[in-house]
C-alpha atoms as a PDB file:
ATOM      1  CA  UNK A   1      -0.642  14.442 -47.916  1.00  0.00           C
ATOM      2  CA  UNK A   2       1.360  16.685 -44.990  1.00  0.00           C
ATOM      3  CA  UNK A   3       4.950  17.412 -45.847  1.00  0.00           C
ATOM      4  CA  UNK A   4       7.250  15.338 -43.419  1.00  0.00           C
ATOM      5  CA  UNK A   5      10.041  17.281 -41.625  1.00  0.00           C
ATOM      6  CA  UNK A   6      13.811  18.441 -41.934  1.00  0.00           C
ATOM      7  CA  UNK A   7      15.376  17.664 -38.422  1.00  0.00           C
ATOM      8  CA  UNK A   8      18.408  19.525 -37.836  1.00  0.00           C
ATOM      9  CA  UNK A   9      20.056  16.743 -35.468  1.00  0.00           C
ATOM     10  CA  UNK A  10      23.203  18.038 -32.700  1.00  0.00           C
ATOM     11  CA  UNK A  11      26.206  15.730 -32.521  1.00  0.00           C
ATOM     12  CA  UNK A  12      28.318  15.488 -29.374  1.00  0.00           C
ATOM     13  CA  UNK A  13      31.560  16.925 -29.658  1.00  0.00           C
ATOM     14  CA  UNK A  14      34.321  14.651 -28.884  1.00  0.00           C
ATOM     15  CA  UNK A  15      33.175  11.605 -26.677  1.00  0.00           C
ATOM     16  CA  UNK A  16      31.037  13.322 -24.306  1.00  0.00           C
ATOM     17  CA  UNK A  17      28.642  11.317 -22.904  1.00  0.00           C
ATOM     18  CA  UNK A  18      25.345  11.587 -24.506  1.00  0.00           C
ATOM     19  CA  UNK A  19      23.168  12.215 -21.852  1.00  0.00           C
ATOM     20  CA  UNK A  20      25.630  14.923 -20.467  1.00  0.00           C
ATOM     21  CA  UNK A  21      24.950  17.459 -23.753  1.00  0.00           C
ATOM     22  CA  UNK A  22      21.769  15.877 -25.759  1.00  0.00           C
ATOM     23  CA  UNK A  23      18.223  15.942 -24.706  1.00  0.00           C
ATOM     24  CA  UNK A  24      16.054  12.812 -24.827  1.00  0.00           C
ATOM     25  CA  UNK A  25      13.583  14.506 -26.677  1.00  0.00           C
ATOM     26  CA  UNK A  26      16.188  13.985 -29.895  1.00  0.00           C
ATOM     27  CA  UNK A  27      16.309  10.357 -29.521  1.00  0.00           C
ATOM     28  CA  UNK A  28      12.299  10.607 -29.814  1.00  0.00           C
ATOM     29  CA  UNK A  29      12.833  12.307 -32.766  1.00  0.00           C
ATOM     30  CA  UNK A  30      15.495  10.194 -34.192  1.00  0.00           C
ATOM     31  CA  UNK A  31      13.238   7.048 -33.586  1.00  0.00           C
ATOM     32  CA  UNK A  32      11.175   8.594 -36.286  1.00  0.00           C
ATOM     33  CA  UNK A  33      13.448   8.898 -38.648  1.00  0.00           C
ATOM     34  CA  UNK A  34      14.856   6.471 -41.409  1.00  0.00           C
ATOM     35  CA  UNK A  35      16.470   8.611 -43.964  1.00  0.00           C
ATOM     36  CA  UNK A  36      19.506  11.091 -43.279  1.00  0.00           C
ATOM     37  CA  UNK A  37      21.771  13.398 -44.823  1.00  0.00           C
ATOM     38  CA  UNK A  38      25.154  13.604 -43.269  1.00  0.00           C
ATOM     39  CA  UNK A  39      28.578  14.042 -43.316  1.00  0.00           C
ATOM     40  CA  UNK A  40      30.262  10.987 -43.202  1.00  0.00           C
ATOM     41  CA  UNK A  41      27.816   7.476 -43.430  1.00  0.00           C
ATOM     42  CA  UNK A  42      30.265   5.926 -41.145  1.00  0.00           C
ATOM     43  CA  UNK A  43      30.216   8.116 -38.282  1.00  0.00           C
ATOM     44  CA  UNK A  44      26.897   9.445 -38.315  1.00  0.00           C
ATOM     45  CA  UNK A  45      26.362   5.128 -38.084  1.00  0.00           C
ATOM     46  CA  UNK A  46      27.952   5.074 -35.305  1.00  0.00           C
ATOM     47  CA  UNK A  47      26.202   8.423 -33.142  1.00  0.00           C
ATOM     48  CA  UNK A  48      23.197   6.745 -33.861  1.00  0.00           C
ATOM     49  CA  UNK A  49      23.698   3.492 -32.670  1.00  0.00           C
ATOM     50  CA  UNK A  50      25.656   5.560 -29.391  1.00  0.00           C
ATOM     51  CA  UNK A  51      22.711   7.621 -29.158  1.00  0.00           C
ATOM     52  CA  UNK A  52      19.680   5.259 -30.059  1.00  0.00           C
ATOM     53  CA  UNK A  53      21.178   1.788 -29.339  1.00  0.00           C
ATOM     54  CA  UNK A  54      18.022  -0.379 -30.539  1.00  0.00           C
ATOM     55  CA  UNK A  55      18.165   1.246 -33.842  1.00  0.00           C
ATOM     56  CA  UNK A  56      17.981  -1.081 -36.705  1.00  0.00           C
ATOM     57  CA  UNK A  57      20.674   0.755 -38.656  1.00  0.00           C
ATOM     58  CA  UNK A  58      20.000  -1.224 -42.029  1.00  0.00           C
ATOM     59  CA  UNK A  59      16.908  -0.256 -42.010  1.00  0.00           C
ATOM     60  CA  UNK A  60      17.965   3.022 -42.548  1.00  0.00           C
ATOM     61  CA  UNK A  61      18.533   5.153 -45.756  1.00  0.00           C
ATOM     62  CA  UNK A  62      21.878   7.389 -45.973  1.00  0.00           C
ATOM     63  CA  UNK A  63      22.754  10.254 -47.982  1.00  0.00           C
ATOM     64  CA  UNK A  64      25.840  12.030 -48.230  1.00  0.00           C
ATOM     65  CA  UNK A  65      26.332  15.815 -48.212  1.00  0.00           C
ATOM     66  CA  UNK A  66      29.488  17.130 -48.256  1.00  0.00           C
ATOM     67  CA  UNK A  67      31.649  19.652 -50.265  1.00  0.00           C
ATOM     68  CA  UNK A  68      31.646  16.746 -53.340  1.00  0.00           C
ATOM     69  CA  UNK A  69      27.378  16.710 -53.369  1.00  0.00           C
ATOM     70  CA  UNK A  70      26.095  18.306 -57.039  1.00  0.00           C
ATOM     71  CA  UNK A  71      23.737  20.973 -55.545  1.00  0.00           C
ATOM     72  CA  UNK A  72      21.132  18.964 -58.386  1.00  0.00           C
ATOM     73  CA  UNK A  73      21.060  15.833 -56.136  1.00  0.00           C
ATOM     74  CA  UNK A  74      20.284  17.445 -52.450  1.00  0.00           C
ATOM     75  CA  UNK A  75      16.338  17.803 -53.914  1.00  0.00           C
ATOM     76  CA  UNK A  76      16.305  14.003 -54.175  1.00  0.00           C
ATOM     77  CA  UNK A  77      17.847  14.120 -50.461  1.00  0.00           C
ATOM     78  CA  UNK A  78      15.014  15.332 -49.186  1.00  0.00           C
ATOM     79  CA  UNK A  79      12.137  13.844 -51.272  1.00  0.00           C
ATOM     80  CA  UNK A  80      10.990  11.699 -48.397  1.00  0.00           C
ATOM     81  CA  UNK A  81       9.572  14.605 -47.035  1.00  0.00           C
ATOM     82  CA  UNK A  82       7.405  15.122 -49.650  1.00  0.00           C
ATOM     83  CA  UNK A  83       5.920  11.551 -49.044  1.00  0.00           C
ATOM     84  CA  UNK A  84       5.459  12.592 -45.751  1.00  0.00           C
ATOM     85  CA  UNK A  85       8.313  11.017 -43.760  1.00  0.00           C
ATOM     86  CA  UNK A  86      11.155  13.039 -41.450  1.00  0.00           C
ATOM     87  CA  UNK A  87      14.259  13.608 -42.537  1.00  0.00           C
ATOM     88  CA  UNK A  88      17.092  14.081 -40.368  1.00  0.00           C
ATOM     89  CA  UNK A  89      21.026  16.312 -41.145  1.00  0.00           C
ATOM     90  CA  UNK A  90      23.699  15.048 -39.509  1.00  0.00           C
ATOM     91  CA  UNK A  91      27.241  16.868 -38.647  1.00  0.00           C
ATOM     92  CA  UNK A  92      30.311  16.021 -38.234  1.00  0.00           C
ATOM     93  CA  UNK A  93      30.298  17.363 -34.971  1.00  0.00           C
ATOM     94  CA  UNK A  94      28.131  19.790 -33.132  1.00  0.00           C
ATOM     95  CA  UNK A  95      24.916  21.267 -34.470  1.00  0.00           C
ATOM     96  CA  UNK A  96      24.695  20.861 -38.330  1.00  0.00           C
ATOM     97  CA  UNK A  97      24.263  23.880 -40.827  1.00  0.00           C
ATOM     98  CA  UNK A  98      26.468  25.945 -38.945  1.00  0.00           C
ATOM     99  CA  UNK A  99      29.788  26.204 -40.565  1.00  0.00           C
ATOM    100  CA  UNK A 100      28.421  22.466 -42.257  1.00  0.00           C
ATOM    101  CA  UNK A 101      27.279  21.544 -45.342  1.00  0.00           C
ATOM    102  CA  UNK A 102      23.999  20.846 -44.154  1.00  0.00           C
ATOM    103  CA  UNK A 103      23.176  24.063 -44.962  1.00  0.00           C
ATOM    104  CA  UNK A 104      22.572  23.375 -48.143  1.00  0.00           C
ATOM    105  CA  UNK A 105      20.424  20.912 -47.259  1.00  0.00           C
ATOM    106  CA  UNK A 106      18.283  23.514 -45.209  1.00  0.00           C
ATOM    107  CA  UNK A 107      17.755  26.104 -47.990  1.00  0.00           C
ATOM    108  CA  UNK A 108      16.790  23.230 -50.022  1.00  0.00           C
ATOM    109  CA  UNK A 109      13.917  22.555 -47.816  1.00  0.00           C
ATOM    110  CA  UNK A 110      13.216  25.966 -47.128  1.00  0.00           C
ATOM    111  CA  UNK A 111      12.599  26.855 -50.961  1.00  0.00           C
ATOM    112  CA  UNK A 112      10.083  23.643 -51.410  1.00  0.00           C
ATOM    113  CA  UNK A 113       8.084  24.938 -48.538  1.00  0.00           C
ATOM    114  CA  UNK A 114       9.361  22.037 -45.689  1.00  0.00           C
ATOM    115  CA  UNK A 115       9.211  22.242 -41.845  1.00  0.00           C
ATOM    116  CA  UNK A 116      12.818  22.892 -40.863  1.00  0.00           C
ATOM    117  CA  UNK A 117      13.701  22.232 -36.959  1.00  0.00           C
ATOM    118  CA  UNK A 118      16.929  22.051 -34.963  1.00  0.00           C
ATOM    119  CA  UNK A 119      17.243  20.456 -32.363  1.00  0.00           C
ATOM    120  CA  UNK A 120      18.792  21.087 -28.891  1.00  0.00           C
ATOM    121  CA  UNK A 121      22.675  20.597 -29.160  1.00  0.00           C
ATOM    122  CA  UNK A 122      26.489  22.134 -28.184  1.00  0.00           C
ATOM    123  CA  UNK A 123      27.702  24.128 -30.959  1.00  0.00           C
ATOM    124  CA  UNK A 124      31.566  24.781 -30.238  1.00  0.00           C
ATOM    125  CA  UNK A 125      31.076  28.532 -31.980  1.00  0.00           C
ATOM    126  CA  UNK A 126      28.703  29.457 -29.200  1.00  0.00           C
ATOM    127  CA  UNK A 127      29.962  27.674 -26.627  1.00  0.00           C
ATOM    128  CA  UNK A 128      33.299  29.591 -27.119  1.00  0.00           C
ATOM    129  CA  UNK A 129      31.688  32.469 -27.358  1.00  0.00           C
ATOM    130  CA  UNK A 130      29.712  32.147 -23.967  1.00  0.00           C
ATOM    131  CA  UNK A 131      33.206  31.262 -22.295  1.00  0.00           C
ATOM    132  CA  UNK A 132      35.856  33.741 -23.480  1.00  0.00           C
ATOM    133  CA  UNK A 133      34.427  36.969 -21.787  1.00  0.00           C
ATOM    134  CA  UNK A 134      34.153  38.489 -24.792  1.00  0.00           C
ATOM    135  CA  UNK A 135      31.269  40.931 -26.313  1.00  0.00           C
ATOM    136  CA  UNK A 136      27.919  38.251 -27.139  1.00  0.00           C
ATOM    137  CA  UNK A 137      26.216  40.884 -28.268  1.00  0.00           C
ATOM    138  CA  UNK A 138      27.745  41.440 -31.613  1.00  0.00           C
ATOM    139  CA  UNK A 139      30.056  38.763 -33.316  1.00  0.00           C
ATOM    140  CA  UNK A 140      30.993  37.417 -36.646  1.00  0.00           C
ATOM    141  CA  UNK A 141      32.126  34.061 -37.441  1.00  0.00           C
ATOM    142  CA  UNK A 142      34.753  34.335 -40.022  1.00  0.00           C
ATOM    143  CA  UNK A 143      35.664  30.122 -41.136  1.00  0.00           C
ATOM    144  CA  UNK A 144      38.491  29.592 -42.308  1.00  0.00           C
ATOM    145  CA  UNK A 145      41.245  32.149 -42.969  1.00  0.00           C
ATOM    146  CA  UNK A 146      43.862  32.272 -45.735  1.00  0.00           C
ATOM    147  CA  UNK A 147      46.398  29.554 -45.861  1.00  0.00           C
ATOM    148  CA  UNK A 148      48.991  31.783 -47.389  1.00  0.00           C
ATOM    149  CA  UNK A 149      51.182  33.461 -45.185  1.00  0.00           C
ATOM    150  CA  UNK A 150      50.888  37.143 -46.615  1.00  0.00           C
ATOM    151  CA  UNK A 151      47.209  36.615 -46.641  1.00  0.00           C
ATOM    152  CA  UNK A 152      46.929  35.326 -43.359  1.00  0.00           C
ATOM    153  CA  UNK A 153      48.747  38.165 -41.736  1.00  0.00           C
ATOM    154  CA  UNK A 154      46.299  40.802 -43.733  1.00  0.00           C
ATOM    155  CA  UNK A 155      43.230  38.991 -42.477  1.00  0.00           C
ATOM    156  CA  UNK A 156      44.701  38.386 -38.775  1.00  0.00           C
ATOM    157  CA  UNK A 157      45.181  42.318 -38.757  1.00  0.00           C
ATOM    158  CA  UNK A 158      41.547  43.305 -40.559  1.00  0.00           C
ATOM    159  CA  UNK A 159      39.861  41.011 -38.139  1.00  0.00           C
ATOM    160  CA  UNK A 160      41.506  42.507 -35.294  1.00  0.00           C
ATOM    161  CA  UNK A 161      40.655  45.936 -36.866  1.00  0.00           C
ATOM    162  CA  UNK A 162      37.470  45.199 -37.189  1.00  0.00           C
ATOM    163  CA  UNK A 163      37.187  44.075 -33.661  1.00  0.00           C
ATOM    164  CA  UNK A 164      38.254  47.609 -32.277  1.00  0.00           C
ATOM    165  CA  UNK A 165      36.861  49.652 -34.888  1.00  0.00           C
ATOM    166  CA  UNK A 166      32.908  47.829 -34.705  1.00  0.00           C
ATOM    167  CA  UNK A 167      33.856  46.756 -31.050  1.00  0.00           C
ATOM    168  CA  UNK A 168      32.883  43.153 -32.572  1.00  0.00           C
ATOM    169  CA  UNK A 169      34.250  39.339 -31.565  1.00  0.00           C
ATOM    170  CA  UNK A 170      35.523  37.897 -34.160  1.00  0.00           C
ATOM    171  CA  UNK A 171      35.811  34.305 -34.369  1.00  0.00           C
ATOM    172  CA  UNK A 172      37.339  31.788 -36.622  1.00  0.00           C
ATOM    173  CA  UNK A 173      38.358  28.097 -36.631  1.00  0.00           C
ATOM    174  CA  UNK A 174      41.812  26.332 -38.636  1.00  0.00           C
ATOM    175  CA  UNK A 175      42.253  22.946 -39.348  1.00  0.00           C
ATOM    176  CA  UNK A 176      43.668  21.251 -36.730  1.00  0.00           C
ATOM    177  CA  UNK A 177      47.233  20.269 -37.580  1.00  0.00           C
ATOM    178  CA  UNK A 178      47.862  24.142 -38.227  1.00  0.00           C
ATOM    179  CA  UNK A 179      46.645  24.955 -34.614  1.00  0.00           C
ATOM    180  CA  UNK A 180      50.498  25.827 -33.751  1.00  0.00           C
ATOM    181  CA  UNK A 181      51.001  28.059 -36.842  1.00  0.00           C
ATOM    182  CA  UNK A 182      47.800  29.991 -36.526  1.00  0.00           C
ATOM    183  CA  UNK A 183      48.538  30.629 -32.531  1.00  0.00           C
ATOM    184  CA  UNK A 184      52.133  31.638 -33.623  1.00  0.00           C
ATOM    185  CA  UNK A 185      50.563  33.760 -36.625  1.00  0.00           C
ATOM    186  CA  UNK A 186      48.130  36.070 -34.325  1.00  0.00           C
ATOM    187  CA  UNK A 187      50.883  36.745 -31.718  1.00  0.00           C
ATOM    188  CA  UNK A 188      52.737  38.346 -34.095  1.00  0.00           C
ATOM    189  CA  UNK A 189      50.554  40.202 -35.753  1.00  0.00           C
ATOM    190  CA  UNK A 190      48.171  41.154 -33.201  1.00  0.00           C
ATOM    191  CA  UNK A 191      48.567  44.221 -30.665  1.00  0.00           C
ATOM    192  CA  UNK A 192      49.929  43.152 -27.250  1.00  0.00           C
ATOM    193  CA  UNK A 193      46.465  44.459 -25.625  1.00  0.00           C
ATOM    194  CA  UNK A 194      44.094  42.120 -27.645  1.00  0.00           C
ATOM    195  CA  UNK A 195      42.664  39.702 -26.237  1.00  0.00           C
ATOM    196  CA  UNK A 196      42.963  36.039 -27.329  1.00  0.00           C
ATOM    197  CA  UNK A 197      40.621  33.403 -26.532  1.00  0.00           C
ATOM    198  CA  UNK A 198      41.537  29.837 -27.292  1.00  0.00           C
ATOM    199  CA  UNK A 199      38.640  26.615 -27.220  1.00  0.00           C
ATOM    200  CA  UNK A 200      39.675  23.209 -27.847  1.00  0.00           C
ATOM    201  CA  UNK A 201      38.225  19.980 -26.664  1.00  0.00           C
ATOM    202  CA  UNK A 202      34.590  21.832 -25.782  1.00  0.00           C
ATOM    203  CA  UNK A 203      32.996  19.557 -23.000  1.00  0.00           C
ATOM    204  CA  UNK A 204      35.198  16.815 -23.334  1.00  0.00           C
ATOM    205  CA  UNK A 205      37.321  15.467 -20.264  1.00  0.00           C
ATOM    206  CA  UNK A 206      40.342  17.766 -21.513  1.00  0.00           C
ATOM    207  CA  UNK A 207      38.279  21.060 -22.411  1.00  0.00           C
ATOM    208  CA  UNK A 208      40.354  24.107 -22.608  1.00  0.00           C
ATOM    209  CA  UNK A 209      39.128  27.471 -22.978  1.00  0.00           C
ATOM    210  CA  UNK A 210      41.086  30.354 -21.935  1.00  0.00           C
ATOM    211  CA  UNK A 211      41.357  33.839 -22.480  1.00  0.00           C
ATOM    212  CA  UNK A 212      44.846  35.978 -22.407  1.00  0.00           C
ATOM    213  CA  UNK A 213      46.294  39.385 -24.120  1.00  0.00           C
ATOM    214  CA  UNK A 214      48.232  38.431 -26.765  1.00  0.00           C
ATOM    215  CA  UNK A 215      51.268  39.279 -24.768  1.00  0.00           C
ATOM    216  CA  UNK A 216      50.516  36.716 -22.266  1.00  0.00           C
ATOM    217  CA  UNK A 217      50.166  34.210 -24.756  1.00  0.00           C
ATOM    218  CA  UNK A 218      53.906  34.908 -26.482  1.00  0.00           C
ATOM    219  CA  UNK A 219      54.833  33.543 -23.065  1.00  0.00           C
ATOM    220  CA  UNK A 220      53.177  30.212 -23.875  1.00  0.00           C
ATOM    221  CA  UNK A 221      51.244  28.632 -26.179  1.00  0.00           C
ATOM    222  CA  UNK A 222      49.128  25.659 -25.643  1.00  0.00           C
ATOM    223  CA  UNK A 223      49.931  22.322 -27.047  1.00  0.00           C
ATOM    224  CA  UNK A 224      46.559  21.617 -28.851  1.00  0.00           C
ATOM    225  CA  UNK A 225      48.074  20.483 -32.346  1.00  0.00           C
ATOM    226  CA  UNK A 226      45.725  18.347 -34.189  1.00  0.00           C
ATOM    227  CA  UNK A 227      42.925  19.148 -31.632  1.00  0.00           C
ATOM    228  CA  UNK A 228      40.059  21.018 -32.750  1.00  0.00           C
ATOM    229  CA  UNK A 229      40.335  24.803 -31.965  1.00  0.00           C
ATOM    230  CA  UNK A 230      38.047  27.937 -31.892  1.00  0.00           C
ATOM    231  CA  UNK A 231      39.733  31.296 -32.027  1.00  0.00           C
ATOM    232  CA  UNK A 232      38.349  34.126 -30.313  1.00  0.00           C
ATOM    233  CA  UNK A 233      39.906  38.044 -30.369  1.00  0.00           C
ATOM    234  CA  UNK A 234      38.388  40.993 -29.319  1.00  0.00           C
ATOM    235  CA  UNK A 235      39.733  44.134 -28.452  1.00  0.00           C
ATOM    236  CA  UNK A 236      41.973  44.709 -25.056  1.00  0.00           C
END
């Protein structure tokens, strides 16, 4: 019997449209699916039903993966494929296994010898990226940086650093209600020449993405508090 496959399945970012950021090719391949691994059951329900809206959603079979999931239950995650049927991962938001859980689904399915394919889909990291002016050619995605204030300052100044020194982008995200701290954290401890890109809202109605030195920024910062944010800084 032929393996099934691992579909790596975008999610729109925000409430953008559908049809203005997701090929109809993935609702083919969502059609073909019945089990999938995502993030949250209740709003990967309700993409699919935006996305596919004569899907029979009891007829399908759930899975959660998120940073709770024993790494010993992900093989049993994927066993459909092994009887031959697709599986499909699911993000939050954007494409899945990028800065997502779902990556753990992927190297699952990569070790057992599965079909892996992602699909067609915005990814906010890139997207940024493509926007801010800065150098595509070499970048690093850094997460998440430190929460504590010391530590925060030493990585804010080793990323910017890093940024002169490898002539890299270096980009990083923060959870959403520290937006305001973060923003207030790199003008202070970045050079007034650096560059500062700032993403929120990535093809929504209100998308922002704009790129200032840092000392144009200490003039004024955005209001994006609890919005999702990309950072961006590169050197000036």
């Amino acid at each position: 019997m032929n393996k099934g496959t691992l579909y790596l399945i975008p999610v729109t970012l925000g409430d953008t449209p559908i049809d203005n950021v997701l090929p109809s090719y993935n609702r083919e391949i969502i059609s073909t699916i019945k089990h999938f691994i995502v993030e949250d059951i209740r709003s990967a329900r309700r993409f699919l039903k935006k996305s596919n809206p004569d899907i029979v959603i009891d007829d399908l079979t759930f899975y959660t993966l998120n940073e709770h999931t024993k790494g010993e239950d992900i093989g049993a995650y994927i066993k459909a494929t092994e009887q031959g049927l697709n599986v499909g991962v699911i993000s939050e938001a954007g494409c899945p296994a990028v800065a997502d859980p779902g990556a753990d689904a992927v190297a699952v399915a990569q070790r057992k010898g599965i079909k892996v394919v992602p699909l067609v889909g915005p990814s906010s990291i890139l997207m940024s990226l493509m926007a801010s002016g800065f150098n595509g050619q070499k970048f690093t995605f850094n997460g998440y940086l430190p929460i504590e204030a010391n530590d925060r300052a030493k990585a804010i100044k080793m990323l910017e650093q890093r940024a002169y020194l490898e002539d890299t982008t270096q980009i990083f995200i923060e959870a959403p209600y520290r937006n305001q701290k973060l923003m207030a954290d790199l003008v202070k401890n970045c050079r007034p020449q650096t560059r500062l890109c700032i993403a929120s809202s990535i093809t929504c109605e209100n998308e922002y993405i704009i790129t200032k030195t840092i000392k144009d920024w200490s003039k004024s910062l955005p209001e994006i508090n609890k919005i999702p944010a990309i950072y961006l800084i590169y050197k000036g």
